[in-house]
PDB file of N, CA and C in Angstrom:
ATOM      1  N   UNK A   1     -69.089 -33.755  -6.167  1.00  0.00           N
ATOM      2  CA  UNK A   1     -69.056 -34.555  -4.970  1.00  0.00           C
ATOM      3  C   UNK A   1     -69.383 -33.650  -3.789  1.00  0.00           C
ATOM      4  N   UNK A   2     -70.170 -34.100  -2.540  1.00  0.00           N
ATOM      5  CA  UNK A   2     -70.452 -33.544  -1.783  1.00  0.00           C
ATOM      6  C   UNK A   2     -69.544 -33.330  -0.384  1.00  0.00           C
ATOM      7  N   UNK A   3     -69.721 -32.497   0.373  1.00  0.00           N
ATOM      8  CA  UNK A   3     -68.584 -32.211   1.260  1.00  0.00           C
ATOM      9  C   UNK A   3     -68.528 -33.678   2.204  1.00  0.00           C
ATOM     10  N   UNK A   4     -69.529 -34.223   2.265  1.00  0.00           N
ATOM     11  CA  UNK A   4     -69.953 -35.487   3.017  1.00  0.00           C
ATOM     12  C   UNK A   4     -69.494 -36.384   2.384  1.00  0.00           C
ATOM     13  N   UNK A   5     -69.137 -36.868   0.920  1.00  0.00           N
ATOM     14  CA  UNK A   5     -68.464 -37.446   0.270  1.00  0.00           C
ATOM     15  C   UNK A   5     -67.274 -37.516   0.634  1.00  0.00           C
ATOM     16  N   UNK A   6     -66.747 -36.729   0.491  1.00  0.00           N
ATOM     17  CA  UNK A   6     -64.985 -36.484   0.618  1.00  0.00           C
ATOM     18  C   UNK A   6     -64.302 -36.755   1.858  1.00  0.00           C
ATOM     19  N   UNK A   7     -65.438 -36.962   2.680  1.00  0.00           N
ATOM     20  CA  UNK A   7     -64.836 -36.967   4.620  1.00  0.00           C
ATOM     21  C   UNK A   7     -64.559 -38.415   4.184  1.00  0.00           C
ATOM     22  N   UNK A   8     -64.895 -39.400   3.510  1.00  0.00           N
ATOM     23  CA  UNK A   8     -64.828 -40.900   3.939  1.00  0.00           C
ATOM     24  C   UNK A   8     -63.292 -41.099   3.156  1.00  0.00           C
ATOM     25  N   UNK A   9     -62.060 -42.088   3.775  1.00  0.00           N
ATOM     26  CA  UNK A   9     -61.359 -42.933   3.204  1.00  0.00           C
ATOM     27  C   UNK A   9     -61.318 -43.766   1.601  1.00  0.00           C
ATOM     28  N   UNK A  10     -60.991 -43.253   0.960  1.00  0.00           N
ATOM     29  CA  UNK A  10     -60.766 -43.785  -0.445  1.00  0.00           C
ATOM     30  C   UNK A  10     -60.275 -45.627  -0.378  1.00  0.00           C
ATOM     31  N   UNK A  11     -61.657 -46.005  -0.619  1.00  0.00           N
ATOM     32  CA  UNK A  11     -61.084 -47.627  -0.906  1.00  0.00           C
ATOM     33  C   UNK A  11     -60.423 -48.207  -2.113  1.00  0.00           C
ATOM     34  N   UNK A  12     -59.909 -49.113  -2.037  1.00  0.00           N
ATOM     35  CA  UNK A  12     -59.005 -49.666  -2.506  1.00  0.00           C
ATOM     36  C   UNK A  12     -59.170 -49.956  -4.160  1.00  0.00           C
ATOM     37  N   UNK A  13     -58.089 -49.643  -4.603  1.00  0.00           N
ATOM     38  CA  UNK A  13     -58.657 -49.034  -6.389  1.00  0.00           C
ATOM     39  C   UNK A  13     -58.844 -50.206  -7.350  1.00  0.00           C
ATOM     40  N   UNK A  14     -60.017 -49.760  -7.327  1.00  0.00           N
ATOM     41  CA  UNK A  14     -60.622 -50.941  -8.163  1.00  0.00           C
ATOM     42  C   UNK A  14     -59.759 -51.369  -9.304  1.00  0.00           C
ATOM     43  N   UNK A  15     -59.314 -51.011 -10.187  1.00  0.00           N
ATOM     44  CA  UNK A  15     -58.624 -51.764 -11.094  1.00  0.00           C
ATOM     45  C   UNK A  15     -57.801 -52.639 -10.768  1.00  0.00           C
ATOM     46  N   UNK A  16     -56.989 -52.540  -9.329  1.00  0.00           N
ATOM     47  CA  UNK A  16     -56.609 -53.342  -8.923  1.00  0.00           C
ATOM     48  C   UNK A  16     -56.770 -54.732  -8.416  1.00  0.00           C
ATOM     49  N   UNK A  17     -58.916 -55.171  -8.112  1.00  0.00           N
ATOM     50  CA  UNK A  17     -59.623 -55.884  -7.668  1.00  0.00           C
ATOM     51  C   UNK A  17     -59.029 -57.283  -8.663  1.00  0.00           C
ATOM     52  N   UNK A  18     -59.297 -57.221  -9.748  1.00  0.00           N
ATOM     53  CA  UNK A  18     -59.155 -58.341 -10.371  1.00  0.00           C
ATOM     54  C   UNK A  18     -58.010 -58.988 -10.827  1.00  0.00           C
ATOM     55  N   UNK A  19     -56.450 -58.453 -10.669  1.00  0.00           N
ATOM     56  CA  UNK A  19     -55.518 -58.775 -10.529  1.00  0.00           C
ATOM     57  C   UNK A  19     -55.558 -59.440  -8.929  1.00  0.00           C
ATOM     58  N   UNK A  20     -55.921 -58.801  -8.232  1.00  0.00           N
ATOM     59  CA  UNK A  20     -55.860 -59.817  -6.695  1.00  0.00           C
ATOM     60  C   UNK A  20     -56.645 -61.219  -7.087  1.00  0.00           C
ATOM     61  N   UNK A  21     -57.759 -61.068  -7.494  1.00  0.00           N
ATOM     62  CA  UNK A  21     -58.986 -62.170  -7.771  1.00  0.00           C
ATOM     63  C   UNK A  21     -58.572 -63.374  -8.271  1.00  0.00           C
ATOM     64  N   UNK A  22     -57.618 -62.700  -9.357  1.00  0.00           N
ATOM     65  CA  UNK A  22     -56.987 -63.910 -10.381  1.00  0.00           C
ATOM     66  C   UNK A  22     -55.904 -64.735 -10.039  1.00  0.00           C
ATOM     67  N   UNK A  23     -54.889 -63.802  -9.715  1.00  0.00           N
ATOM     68  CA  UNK A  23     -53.634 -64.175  -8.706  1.00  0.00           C
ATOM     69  C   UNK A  23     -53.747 -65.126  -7.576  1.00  0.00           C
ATOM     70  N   UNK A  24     -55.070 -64.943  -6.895  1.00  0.00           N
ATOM     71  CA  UNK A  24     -55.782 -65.423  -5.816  1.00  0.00           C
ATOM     72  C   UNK A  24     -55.874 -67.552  -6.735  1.00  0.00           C
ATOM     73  N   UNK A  25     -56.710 -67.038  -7.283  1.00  0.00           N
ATOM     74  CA  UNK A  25     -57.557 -68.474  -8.134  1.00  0.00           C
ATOM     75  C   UNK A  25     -56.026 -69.079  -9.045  1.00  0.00           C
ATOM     76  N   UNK A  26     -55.167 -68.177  -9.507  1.00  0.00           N
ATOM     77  CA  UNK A  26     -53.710 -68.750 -10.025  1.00  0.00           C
ATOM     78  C   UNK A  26     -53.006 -69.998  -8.735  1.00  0.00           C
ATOM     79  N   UNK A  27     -53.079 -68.961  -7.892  1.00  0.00           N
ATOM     80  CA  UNK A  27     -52.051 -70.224  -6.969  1.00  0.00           C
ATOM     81  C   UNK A  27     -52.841 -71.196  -5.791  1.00  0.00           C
ATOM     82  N   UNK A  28     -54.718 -70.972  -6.301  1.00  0.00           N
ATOM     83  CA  UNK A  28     -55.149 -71.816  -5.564  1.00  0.00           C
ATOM     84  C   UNK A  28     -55.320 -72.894  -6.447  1.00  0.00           C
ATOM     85  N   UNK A  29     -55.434 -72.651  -7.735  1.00  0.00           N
ATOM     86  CA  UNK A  29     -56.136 -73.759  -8.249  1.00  0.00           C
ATOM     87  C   UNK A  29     -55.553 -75.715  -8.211  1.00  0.00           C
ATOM     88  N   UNK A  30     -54.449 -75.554  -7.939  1.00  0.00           N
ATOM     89  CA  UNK A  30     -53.946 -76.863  -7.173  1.00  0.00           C
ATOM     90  C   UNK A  30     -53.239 -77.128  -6.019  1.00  0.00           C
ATOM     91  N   UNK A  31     -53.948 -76.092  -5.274  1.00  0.00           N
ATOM     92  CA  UNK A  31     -53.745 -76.295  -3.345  1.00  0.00           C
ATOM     93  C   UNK A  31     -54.857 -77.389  -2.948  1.00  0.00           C
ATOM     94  N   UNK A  32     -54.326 -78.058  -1.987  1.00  0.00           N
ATOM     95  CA  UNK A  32     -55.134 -79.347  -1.885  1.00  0.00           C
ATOM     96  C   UNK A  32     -54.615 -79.245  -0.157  1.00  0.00           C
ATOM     97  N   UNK A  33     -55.521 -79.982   0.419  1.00  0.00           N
ATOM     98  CA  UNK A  33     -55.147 -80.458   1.954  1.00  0.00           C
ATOM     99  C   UNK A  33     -54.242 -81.166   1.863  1.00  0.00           C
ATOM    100  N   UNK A  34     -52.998 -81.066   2.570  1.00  0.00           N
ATOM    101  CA  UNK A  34     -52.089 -82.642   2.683  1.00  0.00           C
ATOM    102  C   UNK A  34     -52.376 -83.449   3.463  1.00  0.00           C
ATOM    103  N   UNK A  35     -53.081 -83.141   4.652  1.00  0.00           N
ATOM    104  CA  UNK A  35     -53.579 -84.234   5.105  1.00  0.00           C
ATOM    105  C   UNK A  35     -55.617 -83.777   5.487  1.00  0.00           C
ATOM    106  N   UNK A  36     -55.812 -84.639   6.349  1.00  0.00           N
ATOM    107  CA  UNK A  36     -57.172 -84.761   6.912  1.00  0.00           C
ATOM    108  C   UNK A  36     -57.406 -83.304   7.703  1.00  0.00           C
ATOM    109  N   UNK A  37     -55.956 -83.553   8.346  1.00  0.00           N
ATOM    110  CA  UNK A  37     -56.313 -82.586   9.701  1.00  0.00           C
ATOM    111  C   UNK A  37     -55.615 -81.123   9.549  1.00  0.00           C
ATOM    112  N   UNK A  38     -55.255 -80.702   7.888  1.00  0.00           N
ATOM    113  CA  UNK A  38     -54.618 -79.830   7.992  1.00  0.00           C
ATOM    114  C   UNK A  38     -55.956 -78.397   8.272  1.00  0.00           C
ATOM    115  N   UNK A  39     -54.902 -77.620   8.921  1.00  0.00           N
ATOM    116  CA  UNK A  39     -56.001 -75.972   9.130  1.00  0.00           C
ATOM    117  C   UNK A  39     -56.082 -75.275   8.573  1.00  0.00           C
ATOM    118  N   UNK A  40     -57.156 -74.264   8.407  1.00  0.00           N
ATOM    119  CA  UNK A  40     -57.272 -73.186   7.528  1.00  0.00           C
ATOM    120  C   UNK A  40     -55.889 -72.268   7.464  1.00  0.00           C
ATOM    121  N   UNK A  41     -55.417 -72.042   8.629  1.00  0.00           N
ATOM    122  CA  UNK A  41     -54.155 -71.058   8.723  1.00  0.00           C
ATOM    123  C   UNK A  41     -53.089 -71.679   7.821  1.00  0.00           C
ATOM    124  N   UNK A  42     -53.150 -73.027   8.115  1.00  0.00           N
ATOM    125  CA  UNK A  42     -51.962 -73.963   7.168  1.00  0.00           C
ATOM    126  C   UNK A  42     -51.490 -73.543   5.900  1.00  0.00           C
ATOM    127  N   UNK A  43     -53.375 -73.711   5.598  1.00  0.00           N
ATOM    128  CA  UNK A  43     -53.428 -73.943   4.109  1.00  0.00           C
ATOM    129  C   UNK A  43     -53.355 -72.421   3.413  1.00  0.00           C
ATOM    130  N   UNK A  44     -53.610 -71.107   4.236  1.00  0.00           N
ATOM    131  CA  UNK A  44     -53.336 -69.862   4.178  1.00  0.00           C
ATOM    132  C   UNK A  44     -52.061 -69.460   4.059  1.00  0.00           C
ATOM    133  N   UNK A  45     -51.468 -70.248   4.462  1.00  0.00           N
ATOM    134  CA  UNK A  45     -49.829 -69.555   4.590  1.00  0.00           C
ATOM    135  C   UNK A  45     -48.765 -70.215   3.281  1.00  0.00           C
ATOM    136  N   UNK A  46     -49.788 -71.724   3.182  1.00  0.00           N
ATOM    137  CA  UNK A  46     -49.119 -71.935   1.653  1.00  0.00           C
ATOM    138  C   UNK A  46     -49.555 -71.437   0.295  1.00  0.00           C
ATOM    139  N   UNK A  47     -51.048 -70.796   0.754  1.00  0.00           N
ATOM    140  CA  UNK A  47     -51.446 -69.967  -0.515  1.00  0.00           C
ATOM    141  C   UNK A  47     -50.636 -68.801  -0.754  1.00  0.00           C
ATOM    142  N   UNK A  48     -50.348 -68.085   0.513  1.00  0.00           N
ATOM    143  CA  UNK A  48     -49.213 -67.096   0.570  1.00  0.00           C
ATOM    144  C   UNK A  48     -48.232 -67.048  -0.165  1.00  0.00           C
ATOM    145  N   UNK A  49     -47.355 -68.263   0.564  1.00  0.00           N
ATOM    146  CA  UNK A  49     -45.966 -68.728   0.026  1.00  0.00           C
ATOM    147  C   UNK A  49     -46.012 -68.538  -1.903  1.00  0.00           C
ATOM    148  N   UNK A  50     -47.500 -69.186  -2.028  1.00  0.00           N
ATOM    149  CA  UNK A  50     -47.435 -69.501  -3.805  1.00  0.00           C
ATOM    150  C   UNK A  50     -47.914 -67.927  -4.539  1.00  0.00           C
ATOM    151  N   UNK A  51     -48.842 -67.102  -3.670  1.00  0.00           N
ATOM    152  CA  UNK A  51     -49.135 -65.314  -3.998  1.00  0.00           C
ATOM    153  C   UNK A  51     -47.763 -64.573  -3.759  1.00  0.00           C
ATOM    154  N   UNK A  52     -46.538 -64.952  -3.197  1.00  0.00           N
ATOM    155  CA  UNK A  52     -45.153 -64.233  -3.433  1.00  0.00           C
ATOM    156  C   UNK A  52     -44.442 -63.894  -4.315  1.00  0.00           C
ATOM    157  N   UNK A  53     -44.875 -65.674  -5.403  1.00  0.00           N
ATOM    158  CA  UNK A  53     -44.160 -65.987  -6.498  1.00  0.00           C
ATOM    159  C   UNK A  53     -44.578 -64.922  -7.688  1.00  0.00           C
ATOM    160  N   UNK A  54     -45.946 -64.841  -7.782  1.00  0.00           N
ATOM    161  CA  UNK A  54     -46.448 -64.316  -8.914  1.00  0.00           C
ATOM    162  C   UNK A  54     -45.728 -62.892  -8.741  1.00  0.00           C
ATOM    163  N   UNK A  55     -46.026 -62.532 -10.259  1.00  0.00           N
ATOM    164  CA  UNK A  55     -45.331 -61.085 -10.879  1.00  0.00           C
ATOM    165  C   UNK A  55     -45.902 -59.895  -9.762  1.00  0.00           C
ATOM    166  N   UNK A  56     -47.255 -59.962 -10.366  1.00  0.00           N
ATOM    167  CA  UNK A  56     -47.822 -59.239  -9.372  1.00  0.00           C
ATOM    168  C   UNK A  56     -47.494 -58.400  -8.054  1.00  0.00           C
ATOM    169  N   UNK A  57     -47.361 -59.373  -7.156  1.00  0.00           N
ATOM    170  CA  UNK A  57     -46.997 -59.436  -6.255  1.00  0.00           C
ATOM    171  C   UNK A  57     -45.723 -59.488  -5.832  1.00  0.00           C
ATOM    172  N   UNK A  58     -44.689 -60.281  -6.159  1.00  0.00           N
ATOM    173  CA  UNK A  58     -43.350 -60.007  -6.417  1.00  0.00           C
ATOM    174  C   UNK A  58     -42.710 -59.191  -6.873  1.00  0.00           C
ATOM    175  N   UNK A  59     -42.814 -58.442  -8.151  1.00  0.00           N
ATOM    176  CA  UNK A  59     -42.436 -57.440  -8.575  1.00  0.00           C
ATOM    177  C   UNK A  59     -43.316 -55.731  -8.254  1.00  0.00           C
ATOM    178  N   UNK A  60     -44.321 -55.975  -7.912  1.00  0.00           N
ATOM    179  CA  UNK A  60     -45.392 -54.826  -7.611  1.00  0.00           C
ATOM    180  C   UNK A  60     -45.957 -55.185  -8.786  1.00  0.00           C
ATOM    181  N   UNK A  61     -47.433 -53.859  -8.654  1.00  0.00           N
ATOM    182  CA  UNK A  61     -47.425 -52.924  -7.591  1.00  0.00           C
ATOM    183  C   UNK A  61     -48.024 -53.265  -6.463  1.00  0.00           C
ATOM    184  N   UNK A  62     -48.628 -54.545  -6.542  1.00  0.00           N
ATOM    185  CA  UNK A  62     -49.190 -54.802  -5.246  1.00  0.00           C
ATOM    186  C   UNK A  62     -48.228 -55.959  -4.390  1.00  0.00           C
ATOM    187  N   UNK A  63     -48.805 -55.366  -3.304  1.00  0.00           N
ATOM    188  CA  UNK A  63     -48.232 -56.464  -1.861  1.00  0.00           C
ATOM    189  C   UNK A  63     -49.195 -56.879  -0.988  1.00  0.00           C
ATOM    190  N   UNK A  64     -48.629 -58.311  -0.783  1.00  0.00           N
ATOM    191  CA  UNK A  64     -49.631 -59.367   0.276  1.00  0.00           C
ATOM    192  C   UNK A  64     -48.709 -59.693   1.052  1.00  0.00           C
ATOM    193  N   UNK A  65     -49.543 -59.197   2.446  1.00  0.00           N
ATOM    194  CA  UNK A  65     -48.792 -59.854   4.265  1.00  0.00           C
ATOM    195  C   UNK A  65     -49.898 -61.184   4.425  1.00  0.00           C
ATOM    196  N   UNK A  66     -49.130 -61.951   4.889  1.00  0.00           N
ATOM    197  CA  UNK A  66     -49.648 -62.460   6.467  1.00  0.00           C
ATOM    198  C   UNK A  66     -50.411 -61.761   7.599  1.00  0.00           C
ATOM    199  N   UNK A  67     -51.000 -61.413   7.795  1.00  0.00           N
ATOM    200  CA  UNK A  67     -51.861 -61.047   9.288  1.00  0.00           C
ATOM    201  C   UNK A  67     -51.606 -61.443  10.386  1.00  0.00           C
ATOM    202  N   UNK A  68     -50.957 -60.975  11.206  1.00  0.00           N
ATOM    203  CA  UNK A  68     -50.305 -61.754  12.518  1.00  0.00           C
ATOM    204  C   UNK A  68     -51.732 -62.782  12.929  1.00  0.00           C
ATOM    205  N   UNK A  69     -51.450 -63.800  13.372  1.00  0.00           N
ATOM    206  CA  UNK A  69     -52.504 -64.772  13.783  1.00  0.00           C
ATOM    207  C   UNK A  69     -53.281 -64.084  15.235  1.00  0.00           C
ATOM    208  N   UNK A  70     -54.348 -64.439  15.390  1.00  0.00           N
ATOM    209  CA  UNK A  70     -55.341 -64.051  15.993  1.00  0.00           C
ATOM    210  C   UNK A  70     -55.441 -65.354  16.760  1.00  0.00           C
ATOM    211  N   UNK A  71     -55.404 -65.529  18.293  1.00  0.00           N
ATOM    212  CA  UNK A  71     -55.326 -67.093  18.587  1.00  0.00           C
ATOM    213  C   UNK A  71     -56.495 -66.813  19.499  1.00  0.00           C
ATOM    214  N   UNK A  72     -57.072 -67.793  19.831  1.00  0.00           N
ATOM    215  CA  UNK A  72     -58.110 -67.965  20.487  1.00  0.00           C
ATOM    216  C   UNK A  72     -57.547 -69.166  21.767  1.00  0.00           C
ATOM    217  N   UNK A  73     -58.249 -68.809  23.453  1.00  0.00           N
ATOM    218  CA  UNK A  73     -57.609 -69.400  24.068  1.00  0.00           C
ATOM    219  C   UNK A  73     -58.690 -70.570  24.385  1.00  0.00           C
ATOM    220  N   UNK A  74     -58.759 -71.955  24.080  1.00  0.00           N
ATOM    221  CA  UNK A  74     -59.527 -72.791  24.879  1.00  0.00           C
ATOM    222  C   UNK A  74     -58.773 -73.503  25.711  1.00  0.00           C
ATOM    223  N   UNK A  75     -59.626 -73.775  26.622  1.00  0.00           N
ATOM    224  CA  UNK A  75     -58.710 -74.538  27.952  1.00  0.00           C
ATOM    225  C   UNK A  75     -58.827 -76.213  27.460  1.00  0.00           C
ATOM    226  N   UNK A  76     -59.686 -76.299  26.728  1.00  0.00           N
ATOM    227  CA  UNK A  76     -59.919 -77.780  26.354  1.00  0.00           C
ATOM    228  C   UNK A  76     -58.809 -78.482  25.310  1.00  0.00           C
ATOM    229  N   UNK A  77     -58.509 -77.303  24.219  1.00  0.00           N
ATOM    230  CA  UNK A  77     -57.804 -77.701  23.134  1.00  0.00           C
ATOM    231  C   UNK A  77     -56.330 -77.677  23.413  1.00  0.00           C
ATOM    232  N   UNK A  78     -55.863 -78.438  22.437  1.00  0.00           N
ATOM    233  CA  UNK A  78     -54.373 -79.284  22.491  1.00  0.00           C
ATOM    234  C   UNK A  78     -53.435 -78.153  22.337  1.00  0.00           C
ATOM    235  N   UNK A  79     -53.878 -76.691  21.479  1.00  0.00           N
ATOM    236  CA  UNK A  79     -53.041 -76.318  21.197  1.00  0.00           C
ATOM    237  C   UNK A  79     -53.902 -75.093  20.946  1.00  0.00           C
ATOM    238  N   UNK A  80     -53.232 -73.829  20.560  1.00  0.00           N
ATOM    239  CA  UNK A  80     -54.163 -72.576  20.489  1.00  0.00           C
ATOM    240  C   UNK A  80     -54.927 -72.905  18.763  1.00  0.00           C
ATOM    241  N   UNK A  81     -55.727 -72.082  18.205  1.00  0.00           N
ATOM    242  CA  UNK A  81     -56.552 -71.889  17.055  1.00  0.00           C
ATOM    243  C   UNK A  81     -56.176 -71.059  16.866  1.00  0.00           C
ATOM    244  N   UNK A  82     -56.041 -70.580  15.438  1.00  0.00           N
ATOM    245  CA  UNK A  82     -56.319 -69.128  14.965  1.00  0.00           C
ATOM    246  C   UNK A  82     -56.873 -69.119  14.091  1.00  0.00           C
ATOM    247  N   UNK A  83     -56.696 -67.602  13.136  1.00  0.00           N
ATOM    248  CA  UNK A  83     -56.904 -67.562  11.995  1.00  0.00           C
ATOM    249  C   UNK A  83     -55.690 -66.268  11.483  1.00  0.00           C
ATOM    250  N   UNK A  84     -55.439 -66.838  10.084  1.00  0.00           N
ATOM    251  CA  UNK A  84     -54.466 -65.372   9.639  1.00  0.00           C
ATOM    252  C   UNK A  84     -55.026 -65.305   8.139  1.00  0.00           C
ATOM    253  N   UNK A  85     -55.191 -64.031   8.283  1.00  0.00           N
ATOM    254  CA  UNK A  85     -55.753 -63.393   7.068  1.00  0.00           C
ATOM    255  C   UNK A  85     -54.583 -62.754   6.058  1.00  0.00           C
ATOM    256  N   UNK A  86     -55.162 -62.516   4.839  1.00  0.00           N
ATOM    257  CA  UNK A  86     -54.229 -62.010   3.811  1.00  0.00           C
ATOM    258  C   UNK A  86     -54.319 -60.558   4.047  1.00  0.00           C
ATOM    259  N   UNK A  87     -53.647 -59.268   3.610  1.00  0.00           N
ATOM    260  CA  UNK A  87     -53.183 -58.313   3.774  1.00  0.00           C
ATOM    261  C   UNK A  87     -52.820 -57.688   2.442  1.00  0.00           C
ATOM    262  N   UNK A  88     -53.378 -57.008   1.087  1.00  0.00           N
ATOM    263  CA  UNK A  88     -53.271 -56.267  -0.033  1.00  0.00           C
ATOM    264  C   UNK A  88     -53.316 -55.280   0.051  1.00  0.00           C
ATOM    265  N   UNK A  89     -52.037 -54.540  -0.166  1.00  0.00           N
ATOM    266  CA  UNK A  89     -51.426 -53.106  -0.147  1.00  0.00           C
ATOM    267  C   UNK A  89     -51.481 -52.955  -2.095  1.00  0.00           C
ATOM    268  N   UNK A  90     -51.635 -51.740  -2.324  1.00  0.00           N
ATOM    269  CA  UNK A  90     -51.384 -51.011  -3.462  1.00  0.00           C
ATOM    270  C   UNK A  90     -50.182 -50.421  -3.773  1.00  0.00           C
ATOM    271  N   UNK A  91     -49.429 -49.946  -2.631  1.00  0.00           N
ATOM    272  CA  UNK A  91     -47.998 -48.876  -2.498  1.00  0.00           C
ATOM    273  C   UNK A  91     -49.057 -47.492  -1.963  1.00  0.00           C
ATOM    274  N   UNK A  92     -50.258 -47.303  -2.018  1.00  0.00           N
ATOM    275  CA  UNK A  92     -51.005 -46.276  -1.775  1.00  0.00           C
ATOM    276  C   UNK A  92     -51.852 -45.882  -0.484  1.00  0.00           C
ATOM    277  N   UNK A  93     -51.117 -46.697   0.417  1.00  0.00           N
ATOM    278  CA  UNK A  93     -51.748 -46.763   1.593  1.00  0.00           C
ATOM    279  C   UNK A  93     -53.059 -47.193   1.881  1.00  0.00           C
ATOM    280  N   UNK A  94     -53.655 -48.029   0.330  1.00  0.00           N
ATOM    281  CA  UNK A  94     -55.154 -48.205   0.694  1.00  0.00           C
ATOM    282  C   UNK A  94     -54.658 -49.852   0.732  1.00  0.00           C
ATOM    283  N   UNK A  95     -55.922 -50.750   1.500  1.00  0.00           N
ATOM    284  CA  UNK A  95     -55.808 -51.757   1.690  1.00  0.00           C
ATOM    285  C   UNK A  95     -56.778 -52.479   1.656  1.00  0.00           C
ATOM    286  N   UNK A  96     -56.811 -53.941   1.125  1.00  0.00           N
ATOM    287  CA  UNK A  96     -57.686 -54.791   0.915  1.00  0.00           C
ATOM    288  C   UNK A  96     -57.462 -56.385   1.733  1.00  0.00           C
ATOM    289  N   UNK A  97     -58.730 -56.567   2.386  1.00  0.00           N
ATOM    290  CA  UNK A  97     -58.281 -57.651   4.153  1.00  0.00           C
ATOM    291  C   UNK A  97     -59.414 -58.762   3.009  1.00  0.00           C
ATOM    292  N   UNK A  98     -58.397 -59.811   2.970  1.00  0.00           N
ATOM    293  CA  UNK A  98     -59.111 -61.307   2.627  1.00  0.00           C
ATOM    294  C   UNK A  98     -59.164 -61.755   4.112  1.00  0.00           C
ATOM    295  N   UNK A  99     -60.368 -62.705   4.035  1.00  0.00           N
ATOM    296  CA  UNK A  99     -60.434 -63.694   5.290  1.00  0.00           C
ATOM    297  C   UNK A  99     -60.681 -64.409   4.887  1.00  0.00           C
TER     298      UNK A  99
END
């Protein structure tokens, strides 16, 4: 490996990729809108709620945050927007950002 190699941040360890992937598609596969008008953040935070349960994630080695919400200000809208993203820790300080 070259000295230019080694300067960059070690991403997030792959073996770990497809345990997120699956875990991911485990507790989506019967998330549904409850209503018309529900939001992406909504429906993010109950995918959450259901990525806690699993082993995975519950027991280690990996961990999933919430992303503090990101709000956007319109003067027009009823109420702020956001978005909150998922958050995958290893225990290794490396990290993997779903949006």
């Amino acid at each position: 490996m070259s000295n230019e190699a080694g300067a960059f941040i070690p991403l997030f360890p792959k073996k770990h990729i497809p345990p997120v992937l699956s875990s991911i598609y485990q507790a989506s596969v019967t998330l549904r809108k409850k209503t018309a008008k529900d939001r992406e953040d909504w429906i993010t935070r109950r995918l959450y709620f259901r990525l806690i349960r699993i082993p995975t994630f519950r027991d280690g080695p990996l961990d999933i945050r919430l992303q503090p919400e990101i709000v956007f200000h319109d003067s027009d809208a009823d109420s702020p927007a956001g978005r909150i993203d998922l958050l995958v820790s290893c225990g290794r300080g490396y990290k993997f950002i779903l949006q």
